[in-house]
Protein backbone atom coordinates (compact mmCIF):
# COMPACT_ATOMS: atom_id res chain seq x y z
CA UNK A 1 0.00 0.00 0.00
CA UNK A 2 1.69 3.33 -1.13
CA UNK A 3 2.94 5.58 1.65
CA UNK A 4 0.18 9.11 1.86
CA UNK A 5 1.35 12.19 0.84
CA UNK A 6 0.88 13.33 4.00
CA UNK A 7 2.96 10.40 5.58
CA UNK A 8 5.84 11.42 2.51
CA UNK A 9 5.56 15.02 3.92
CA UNK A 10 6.44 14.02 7.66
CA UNK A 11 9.17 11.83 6.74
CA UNK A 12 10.48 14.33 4.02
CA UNK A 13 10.29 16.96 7.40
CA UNK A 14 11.69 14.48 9.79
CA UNK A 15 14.78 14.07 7.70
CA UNK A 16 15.52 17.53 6.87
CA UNK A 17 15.30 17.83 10.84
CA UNK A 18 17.53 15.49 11.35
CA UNK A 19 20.36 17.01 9.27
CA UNK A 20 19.89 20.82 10.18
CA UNK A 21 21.95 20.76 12.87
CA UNK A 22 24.53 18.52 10.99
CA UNK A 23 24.84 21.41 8.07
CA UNK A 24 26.80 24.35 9.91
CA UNK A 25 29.04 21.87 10.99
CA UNK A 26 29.70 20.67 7.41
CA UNK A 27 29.78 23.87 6.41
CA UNK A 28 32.65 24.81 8.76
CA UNK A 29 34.50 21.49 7.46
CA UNK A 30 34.58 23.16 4.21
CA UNK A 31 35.38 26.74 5.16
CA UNK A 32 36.89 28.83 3.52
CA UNK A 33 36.45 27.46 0.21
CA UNK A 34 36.51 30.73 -1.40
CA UNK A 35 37.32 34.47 -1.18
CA UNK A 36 36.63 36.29 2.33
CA UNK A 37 35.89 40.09 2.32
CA UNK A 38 36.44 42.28 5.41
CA UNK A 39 34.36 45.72 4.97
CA UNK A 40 35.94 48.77 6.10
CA UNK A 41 33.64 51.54 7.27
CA UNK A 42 35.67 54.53 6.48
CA UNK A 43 38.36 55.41 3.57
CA UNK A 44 41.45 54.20 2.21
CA UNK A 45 44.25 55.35 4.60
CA UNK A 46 42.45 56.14 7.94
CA UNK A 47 43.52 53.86 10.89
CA UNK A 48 40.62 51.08 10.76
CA UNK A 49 41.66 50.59 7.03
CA UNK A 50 45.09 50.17 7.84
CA UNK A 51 44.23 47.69 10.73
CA UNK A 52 41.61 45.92 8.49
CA UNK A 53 44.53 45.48 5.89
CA UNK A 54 46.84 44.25 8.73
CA UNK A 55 44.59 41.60 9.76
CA UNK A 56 43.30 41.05 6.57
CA UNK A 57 46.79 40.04 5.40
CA UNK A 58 47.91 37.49 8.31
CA UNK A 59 44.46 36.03 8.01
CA UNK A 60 45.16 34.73 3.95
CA UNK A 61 48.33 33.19 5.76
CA UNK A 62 46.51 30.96 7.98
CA UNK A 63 43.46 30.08 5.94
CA UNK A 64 44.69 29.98 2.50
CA UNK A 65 42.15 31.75 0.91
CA UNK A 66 42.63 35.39 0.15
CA UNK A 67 41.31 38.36 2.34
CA UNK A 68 40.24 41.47 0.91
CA UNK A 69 39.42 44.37 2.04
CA UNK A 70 36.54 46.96 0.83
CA UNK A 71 36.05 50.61 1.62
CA UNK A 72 32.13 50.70 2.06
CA UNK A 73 31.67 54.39 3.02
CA UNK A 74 28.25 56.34 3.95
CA UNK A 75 26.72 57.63 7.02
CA UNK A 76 29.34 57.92 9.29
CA UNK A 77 29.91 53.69 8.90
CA UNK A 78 26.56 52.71 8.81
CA UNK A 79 26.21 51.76 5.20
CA UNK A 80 29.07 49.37 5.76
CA UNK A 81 27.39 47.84 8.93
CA UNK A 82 24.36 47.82 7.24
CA UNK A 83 25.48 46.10 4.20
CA UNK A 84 27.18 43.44 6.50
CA UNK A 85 24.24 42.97 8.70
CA UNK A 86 22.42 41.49 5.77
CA UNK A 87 25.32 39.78 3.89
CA UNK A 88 25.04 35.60 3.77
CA UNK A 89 25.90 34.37 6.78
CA UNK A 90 28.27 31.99 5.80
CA UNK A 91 32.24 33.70 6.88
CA UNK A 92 33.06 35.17 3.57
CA UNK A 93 31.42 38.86 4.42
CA UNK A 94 33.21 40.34 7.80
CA UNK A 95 33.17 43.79 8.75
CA UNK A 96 35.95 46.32 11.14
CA UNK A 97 33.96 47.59 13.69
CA UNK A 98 34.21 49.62 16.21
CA UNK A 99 33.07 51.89 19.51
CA UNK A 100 31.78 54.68 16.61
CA UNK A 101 29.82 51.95 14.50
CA UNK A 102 29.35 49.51 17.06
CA UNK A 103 28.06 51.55 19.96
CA UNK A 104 27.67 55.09 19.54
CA UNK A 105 25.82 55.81 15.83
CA UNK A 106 23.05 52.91 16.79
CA UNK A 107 22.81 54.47 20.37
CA UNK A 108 22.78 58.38 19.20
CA UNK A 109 20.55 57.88 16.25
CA UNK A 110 17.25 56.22 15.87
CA UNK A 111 17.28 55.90 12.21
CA UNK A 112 20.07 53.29 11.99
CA UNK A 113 18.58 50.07 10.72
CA UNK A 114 20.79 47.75 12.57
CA UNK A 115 21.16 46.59 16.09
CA UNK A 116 24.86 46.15 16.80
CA UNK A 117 23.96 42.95 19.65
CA UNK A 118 21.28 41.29 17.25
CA UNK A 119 22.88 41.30 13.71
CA UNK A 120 26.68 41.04 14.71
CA UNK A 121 28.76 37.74 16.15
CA UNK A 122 31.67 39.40 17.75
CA UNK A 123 35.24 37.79 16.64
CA UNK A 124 37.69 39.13 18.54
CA UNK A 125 39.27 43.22 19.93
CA UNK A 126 41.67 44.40 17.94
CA UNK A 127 43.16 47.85 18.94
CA UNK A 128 42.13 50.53 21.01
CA UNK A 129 42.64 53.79 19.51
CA UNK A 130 43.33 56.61 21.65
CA UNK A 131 41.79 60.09 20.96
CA UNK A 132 43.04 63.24 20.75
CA UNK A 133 41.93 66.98 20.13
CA UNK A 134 43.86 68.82 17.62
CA UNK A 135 43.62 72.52 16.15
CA UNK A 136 45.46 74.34 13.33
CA UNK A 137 48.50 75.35 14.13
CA UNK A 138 48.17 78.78 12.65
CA UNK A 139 45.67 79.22 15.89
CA UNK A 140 46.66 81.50 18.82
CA UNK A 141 46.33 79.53 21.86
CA UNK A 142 48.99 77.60 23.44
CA UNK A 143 47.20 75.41 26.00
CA UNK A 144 43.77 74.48 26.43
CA UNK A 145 42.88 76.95 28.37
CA UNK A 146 44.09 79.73 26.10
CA UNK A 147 42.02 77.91 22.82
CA UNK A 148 39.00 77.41 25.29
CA UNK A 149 39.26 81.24 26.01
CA UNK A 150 39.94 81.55 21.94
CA UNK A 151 36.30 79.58 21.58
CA UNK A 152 34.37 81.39 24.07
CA UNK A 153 35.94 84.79 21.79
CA UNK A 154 34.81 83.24 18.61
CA UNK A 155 31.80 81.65 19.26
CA UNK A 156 29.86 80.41 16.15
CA UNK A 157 32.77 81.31 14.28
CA UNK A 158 34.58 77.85 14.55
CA UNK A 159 34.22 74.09 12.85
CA UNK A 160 34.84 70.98 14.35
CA UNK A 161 34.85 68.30 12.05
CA UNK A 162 33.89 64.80 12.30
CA UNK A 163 33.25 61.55 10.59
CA UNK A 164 29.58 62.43 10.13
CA UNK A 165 26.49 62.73 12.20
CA UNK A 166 26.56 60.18 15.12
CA UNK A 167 30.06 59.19 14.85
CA UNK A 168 31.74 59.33 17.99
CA UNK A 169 34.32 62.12 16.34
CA UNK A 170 30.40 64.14 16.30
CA UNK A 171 29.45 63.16 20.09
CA UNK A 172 33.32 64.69 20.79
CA UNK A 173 32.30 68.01 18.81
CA UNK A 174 28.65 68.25 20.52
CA UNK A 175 29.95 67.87 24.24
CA UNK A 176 33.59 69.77 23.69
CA UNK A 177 30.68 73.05 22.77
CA UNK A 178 28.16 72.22 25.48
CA UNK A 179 31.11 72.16 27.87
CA UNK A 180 32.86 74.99 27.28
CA UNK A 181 29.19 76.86 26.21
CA UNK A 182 30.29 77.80 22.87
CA UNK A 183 28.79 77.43 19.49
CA UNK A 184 30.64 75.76 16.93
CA UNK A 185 29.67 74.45 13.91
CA UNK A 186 30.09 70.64 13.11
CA UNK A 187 31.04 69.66 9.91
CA UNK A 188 30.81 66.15 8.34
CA UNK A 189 33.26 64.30 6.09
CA UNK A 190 34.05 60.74 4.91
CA UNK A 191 37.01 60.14 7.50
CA UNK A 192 40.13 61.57 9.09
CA UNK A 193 42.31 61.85 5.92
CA UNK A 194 39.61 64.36 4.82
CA UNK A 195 38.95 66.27 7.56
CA UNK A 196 42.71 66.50 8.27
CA UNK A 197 43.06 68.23 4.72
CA UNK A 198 40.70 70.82 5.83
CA UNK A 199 42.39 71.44 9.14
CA UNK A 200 45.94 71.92 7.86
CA UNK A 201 44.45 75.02 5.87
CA UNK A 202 42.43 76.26 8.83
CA UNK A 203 39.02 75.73 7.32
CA UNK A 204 38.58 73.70 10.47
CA UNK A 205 39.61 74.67 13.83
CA UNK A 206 38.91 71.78 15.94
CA UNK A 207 39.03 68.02 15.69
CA UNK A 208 38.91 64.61 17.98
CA UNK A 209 40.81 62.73 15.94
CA UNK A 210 42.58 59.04 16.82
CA UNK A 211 45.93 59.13 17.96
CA UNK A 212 46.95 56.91 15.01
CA UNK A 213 45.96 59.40 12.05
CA UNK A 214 47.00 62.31 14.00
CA UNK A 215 50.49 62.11 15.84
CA UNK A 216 52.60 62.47 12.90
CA UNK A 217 50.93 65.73 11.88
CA UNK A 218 51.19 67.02 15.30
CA UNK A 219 54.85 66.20 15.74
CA UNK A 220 56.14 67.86 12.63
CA UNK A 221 54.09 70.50 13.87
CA UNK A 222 51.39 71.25 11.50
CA UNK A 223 49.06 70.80 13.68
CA UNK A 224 48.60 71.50 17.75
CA UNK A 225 47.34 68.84 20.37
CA UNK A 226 45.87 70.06 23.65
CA UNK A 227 46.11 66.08 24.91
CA UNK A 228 44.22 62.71 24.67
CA UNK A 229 40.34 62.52 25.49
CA UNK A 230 40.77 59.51 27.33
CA UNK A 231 41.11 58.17 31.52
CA UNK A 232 44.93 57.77 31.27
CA UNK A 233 47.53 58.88 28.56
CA UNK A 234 48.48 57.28 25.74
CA UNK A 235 50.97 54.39 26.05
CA UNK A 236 52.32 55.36 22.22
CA UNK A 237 52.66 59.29 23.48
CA UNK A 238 53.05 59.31 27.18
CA UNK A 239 53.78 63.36 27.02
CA UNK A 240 50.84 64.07 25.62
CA UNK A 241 48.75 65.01 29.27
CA UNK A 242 44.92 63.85 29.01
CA UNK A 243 42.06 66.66 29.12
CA UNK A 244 40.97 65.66 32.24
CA UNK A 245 44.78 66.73 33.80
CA UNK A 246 44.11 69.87 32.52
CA UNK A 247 40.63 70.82 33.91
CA UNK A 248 37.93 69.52 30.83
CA UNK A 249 36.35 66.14 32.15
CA UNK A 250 33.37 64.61 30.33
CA UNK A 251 35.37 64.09 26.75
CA UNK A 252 36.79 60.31 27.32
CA UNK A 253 35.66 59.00 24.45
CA UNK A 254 38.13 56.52 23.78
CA UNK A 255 37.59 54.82 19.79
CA UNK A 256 38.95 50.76 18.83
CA UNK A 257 38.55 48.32 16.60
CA UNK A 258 37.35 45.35 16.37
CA UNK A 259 35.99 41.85 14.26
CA UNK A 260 32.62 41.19 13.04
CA UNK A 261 30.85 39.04 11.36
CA UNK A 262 27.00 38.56 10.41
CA UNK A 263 24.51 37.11 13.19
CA UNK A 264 23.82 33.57 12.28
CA UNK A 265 27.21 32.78 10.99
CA UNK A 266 28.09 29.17 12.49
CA UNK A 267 29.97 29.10 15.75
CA UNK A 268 32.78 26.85 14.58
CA UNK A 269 33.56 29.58 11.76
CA UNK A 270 33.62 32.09 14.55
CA UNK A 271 35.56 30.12 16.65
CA UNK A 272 38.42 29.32 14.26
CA UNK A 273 38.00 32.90 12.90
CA UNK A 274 38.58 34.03 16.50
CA UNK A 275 41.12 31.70 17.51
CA UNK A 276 43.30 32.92 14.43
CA UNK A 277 42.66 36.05 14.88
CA UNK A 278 44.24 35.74 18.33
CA UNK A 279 46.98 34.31 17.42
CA UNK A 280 47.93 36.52 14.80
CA UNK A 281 47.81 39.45 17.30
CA UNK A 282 50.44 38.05 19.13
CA UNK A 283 53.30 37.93 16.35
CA UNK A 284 55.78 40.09 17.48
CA UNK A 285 56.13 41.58 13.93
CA UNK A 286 52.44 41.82 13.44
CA UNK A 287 52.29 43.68 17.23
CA UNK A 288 55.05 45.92 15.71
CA UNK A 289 53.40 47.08 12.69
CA UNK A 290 50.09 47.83 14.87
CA UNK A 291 51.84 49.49 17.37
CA UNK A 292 53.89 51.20 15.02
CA UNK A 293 50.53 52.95 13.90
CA UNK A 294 49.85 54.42 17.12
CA UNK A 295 47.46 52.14 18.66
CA UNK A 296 47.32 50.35 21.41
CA UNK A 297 47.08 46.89 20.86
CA UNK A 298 44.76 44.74 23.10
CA UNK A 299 43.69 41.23 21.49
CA UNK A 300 40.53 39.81 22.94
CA UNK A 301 37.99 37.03 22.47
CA UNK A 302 34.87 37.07 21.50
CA UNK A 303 33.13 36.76 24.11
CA UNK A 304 35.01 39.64 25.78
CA UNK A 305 33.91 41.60 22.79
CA UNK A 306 30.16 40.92 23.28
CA UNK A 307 30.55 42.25 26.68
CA UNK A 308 32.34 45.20 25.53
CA UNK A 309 29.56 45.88 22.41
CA UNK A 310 26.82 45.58 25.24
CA UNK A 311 28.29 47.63 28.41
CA UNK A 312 28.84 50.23 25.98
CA UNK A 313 26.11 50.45 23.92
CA UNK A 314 24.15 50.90 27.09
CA UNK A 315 26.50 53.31 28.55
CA UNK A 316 26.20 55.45 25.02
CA UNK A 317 22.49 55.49 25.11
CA UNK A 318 22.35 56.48 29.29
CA UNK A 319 24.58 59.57 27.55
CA UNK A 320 23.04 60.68 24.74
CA UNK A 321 19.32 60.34 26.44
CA UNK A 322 21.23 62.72 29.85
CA UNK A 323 22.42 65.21 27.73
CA UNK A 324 19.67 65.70 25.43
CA UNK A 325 21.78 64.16 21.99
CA UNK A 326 19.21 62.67 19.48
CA UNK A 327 20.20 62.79 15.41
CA UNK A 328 16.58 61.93 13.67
């Protein structure tokens, strides 16, 4: 007696049950079997697109496939996250994050169509990248307090540039005005090599930029630091005093980077991806060349980076909803 169709339909259902959970795993067997992409959110030459390029390269070492990298750029990162958020979930589609894309943009601004806890699977810390406040040097002031006087002087005559609205280079900009009570003017561009461009002809006066894209210019002296917005000074520039030594507390906003990849991707990609990553953090050589940028490096797993994403993402949105920061 032939089997019902709706007997065929349980059995076809039991079976496909019974090898869901064997698929990721067979998956990871086979990965990578092809290409892997790791999305930068910001341009060609700023710090997270040298780190991606870093890590990008040691990674094709140890998996044999090659890693690219891609400059997705948009809304302050979140085209890039956005993009990744919805890319297959199988490895090949990883993105640089970040405390700006990770934490602040999704916490200051309610338009952002991703949730950086929901549609991410942390891989592993990076680098921290300290920030620091920089002016012309064709400005007057010679300390802080002097440039803060200088503000207060010129008020609504200044720009402070950023890496567009919601980045955590905009947060800096918003809070450095409401403390001192000035008014500057924030202006938005693609990334630091940009707004650095800008501020070495004085169209902008004031920027929190990472230690990493901005040390150099400051010591050939094209540009002025007033120190590092961040609890303790920088290990890469230990005479450069923080802002809290010198009176302005509220502006540690320290920046890293970090691994990504799409929610959903299978844990034994993640793992190995994690594990490798990891390990190629500690090379001495590899350590150099990060270092040698100016950040500080500080490998982690990944579940020390979910903690991180979470803590801070909540701590981001406690700040923005105190002080009144909303981008719609």
């Amino acid at each position: 007696m032939p089997i019902s169709l709706n007997w065929r339909a349980q059995l076809r259902l039991l079976m496909w049950g019974l090898l869901l959970p064997i698929c990721p795993q067979a998956m990871a067997q086979s990965w990578p079997s092809q290409s892997i992409t790791i999305v930068s959110p910001y341009p060609a030459g700023g710090i997270t697109d040298q780190l991606s390029r870093i890590v990008a390269g040691e990674l094709s070492k140890r998996l044999g496939q090659t890693v690219l990298v891609e400059n997705k750029l948009g809304a302050g990162g979140a085209i890039a996250m956005q993009a990744v958020a919805r890319a297959p979930h199988d490895g090949y589609t990883l993105v640089m994050g970040g405390s700006a894309v990770s934490t602040i943009l999704p916490a200051i601004n309610r338009n952002i169509s991703y949730d950086p806890i929901r549609d991410f699977e942390p891989i592993g810390y990076v680098a921290a990248l300290p920030m620091m406040m920089v002016i012309p040097a064709a400005i007057p002031a010679v300390n802080l307090k002097d440039f803060i006087q200088y503000a207060k002087d010129h008020s609504g005559k200044l720009n402070c540039g950023h890496h567009g609205p919601g980045t955590g280079t905009h947060l800096a900009c918003l809070q450095f005005a409401k403390l001192t009570q000035t008014t500057i003017t924030d202006v938005p561009y693609k990334g630091a090599p940009q707004v650095n461009t800008d501020l070495l002809t004085n169209r902008v006066q004031i920027y929190f930029g990472t230690l990493p894209t901005e040390i150099a210019l400051v010591r050939s002296g094209q540009l002025r630091t007033f120190g590092v917005a961040s609890d303790a000074r920088a290990p890469g520039a230990p005479d450069i005093p923080t802002l809290t030594e010198q009176g302005v507390s509220g502006l540690n906003l320290d920046s890293w980077n970090a691994l990504y990849a799409p929610a959903g991707t299978p844990k034994p990609v993640i793992d190995r991806l994690s594990a490798e990553l990891l390990d190629l953090l500690s090379v001495p050589s590899v350590r150099e060349r990060i270092e040698a940028t100016g950040s500080v490096l500080h490998p982690g797993s990944a579940e020390a980076l979910r903690k991180l994403t979470e803590q801070e993402f909540k701590n981001y949105k406690k700040l923005v909803t105190e002080n009144n920061i909303r981008l719609d």
